[in-house]
N, C-alpha and C. Protein backbone atom coordinates (compact mmCIF):
# COMPACT_ATOMS: atom_id res chain seq x y z
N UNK A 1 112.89 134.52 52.29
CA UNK A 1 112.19 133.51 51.52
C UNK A 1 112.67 132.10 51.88
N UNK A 2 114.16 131.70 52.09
CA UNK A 2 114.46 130.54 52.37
C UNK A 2 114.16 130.77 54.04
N UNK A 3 114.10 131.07 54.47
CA UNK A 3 113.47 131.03 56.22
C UNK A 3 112.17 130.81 56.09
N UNK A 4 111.34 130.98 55.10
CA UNK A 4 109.92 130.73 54.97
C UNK A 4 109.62 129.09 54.44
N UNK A 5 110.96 128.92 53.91
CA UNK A 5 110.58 127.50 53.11
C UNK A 5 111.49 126.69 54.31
N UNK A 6 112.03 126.94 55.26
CA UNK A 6 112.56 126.26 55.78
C UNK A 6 111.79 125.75 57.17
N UNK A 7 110.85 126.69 57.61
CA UNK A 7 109.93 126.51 58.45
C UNK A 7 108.48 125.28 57.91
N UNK A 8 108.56 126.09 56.31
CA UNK A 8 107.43 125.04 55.93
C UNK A 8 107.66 123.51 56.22
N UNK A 9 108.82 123.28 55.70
CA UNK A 9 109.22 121.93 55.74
C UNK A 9 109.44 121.42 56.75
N UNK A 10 109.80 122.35 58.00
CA UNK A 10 109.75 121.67 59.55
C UNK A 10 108.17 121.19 59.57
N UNK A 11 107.61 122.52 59.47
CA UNK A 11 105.87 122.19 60.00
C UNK A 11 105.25 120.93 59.20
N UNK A 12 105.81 120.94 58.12
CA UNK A 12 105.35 119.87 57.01
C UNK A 12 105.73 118.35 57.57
N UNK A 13 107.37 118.52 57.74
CA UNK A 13 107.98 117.24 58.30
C UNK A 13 107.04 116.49 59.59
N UNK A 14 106.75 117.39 60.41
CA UNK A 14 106.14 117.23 61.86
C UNK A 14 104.79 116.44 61.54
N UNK A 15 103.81 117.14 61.07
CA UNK A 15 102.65 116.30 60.55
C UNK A 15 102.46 115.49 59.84
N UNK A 16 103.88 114.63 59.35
CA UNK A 16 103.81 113.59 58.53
C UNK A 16 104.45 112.33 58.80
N UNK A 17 105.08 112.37 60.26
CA UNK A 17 106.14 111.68 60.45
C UNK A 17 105.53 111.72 62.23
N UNK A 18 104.58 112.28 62.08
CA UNK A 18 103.63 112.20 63.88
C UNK A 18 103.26 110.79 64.12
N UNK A 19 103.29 109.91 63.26
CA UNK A 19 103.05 108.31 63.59
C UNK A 19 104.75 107.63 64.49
N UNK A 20 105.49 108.17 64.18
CA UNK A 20 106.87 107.56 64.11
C UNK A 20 107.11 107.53 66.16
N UNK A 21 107.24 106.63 66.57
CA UNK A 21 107.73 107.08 68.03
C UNK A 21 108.67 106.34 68.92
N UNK A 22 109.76 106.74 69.29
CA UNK A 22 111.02 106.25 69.81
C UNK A 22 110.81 105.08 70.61
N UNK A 23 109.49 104.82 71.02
CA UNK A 23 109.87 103.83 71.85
C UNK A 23 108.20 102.92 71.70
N UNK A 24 108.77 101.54 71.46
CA UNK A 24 107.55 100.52 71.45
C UNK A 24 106.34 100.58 72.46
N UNK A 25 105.13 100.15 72.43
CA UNK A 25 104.00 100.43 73.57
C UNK A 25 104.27 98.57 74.04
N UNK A 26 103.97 98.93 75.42
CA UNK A 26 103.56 97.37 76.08
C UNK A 26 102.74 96.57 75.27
N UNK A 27 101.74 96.95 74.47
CA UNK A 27 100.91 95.99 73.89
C UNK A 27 101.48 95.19 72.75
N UNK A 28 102.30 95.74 72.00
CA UNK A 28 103.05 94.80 71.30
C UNK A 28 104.40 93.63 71.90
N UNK A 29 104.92 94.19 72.88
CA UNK A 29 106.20 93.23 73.11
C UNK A 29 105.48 93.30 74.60
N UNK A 30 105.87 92.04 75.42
CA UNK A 30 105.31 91.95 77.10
C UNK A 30 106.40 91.57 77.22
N UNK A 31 106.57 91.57 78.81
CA UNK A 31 107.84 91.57 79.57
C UNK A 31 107.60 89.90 80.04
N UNK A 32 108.72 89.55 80.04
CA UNK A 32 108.72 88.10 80.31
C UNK A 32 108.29 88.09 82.15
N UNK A 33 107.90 86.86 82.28
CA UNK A 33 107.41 86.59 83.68
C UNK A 33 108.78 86.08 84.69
N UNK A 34 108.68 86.88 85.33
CA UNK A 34 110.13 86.67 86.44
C UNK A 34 109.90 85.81 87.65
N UNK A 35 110.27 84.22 87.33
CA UNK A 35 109.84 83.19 88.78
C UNK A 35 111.08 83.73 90.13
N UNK A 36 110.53 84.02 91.28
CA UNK A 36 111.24 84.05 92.27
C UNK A 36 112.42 83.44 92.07
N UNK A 37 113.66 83.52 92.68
CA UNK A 37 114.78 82.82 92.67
C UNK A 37 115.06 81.58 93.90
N UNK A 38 115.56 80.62 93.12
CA UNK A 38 115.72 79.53 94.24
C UNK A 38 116.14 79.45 95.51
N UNK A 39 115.91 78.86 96.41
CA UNK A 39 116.42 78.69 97.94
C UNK A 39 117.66 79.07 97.78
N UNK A 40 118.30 78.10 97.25
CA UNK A 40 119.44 78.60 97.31
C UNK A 40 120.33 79.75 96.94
N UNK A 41 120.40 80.10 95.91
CA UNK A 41 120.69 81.55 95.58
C UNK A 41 119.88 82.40 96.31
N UNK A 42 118.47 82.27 96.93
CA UNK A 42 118.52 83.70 98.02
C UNK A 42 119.07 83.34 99.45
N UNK A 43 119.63 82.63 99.53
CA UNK A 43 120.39 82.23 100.83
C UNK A 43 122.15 82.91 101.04
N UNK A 44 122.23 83.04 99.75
CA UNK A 44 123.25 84.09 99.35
C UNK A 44 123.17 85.71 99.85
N UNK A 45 121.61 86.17 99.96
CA UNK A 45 121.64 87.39 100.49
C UNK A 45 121.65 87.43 101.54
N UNK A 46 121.50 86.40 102.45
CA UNK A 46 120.94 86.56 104.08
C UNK A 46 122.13 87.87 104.60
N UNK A 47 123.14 87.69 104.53
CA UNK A 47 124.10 88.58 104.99
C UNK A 47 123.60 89.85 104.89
N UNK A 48 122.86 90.55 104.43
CA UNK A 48 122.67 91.55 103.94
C UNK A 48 121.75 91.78 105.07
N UNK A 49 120.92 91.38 105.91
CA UNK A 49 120.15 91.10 106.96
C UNK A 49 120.49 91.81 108.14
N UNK A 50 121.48 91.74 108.72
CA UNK A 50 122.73 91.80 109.71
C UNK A 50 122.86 93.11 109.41
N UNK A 51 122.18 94.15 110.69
CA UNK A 51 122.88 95.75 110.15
C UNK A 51 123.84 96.13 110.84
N UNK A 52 125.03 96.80 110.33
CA UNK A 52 126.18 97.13 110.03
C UNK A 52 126.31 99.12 110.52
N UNK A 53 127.13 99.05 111.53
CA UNK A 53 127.39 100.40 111.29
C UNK A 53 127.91 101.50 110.33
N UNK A 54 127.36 102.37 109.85
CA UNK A 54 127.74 103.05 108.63
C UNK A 54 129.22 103.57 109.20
N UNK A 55 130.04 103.87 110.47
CA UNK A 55 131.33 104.48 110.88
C UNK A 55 131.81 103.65 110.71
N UNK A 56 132.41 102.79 111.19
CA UNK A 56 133.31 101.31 111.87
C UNK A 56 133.00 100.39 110.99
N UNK A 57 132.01 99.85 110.44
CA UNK A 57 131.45 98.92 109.96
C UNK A 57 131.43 97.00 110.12
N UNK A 58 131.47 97.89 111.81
CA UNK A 58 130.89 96.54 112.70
C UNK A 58 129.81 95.95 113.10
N UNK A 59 129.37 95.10 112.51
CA UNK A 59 127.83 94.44 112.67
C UNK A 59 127.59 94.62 114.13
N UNK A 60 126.15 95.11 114.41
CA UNK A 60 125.62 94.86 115.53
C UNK A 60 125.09 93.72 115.91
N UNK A 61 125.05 92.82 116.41
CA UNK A 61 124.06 91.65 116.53
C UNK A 61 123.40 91.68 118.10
N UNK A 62 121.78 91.82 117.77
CA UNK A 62 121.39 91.31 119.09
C UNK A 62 120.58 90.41 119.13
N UNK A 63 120.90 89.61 120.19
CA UNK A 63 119.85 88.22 120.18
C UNK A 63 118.81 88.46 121.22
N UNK A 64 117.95 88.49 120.94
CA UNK A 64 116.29 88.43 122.38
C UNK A 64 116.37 87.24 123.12
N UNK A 65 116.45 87.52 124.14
CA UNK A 65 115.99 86.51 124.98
C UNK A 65 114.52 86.27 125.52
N UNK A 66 114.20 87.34 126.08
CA UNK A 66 112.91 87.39 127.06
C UNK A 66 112.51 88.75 126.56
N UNK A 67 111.28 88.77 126.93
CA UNK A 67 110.18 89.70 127.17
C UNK A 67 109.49 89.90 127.82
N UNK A 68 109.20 91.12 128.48
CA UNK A 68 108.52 90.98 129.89
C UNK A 68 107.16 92.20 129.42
N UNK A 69 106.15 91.23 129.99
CA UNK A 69 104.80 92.36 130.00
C UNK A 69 104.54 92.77 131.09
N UNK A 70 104.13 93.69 131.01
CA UNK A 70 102.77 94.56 132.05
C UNK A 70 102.34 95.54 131.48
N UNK A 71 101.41 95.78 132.49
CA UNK A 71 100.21 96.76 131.71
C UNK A 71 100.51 98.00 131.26
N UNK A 72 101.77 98.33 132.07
CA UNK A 72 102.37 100.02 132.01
C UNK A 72 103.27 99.79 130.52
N UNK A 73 103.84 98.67 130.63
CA UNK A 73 105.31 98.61 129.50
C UNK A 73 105.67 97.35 129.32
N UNK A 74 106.15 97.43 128.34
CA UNK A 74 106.99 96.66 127.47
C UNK A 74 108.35 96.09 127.58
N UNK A 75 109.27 95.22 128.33
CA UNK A 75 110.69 95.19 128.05
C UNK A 75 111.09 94.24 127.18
N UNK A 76 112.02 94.43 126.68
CA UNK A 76 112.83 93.43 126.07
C UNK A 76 113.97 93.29 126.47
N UNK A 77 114.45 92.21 126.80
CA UNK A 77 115.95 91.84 127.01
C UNK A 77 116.33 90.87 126.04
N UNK A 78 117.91 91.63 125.89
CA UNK A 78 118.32 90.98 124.89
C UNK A 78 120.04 90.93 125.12
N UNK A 79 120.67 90.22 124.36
CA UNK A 79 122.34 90.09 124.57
C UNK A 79 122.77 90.70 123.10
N UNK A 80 123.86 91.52 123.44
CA UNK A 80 124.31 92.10 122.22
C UNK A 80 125.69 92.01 122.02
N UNK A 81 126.10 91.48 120.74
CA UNK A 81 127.61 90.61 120.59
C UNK A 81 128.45 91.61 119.40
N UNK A 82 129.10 92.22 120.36
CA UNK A 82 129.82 93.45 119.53
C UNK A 82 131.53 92.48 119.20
N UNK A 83 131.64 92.21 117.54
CA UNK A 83 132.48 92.05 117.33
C UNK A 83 134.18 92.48 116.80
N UNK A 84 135.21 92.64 116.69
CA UNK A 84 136.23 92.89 116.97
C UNK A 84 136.80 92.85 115.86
């Protein structure tokens, strides 16, 4: 009998309290508008640019010089400054 009244009151609780929900909808609160960040503070990330070997974790840097066409292929030449 109390297992019968204890279920009621779940099932009861559930259909009465079905409005209630953990978390707000977008239509009431909006997310503020996010302006890009200034020159300067993203000039702070450039480093991040520069890829880095995941072993050693010595930047690779290569600089292009030239490029050469023809019809068969593609070259690129370039200088690459492995630092120490």
């Amino acid at each position: 009998m109390i297992k019968k009244i204890k279920i009621l009151l779940l099932v009861a609780s559930v259909f009465c309290f079905n409005n209630i929900k953990a978390q707000i909808t977008a239509s009431v609160f909006s997310t503020p508008k996010l302006s890009p960040p200034i020159p300067e503070a993203f000039s702070l990330f450039k480093f991040t640019d520069i890829p880095v070997s995941n072993t050693t974790g010595i930047p690779s840097i290569s600089i292009p010089i030239y490029v050469i066409n023809s019809p068969y292929a593609k070259k690129h030449i370039s200088n690459s400054i492995m630092q120490l």
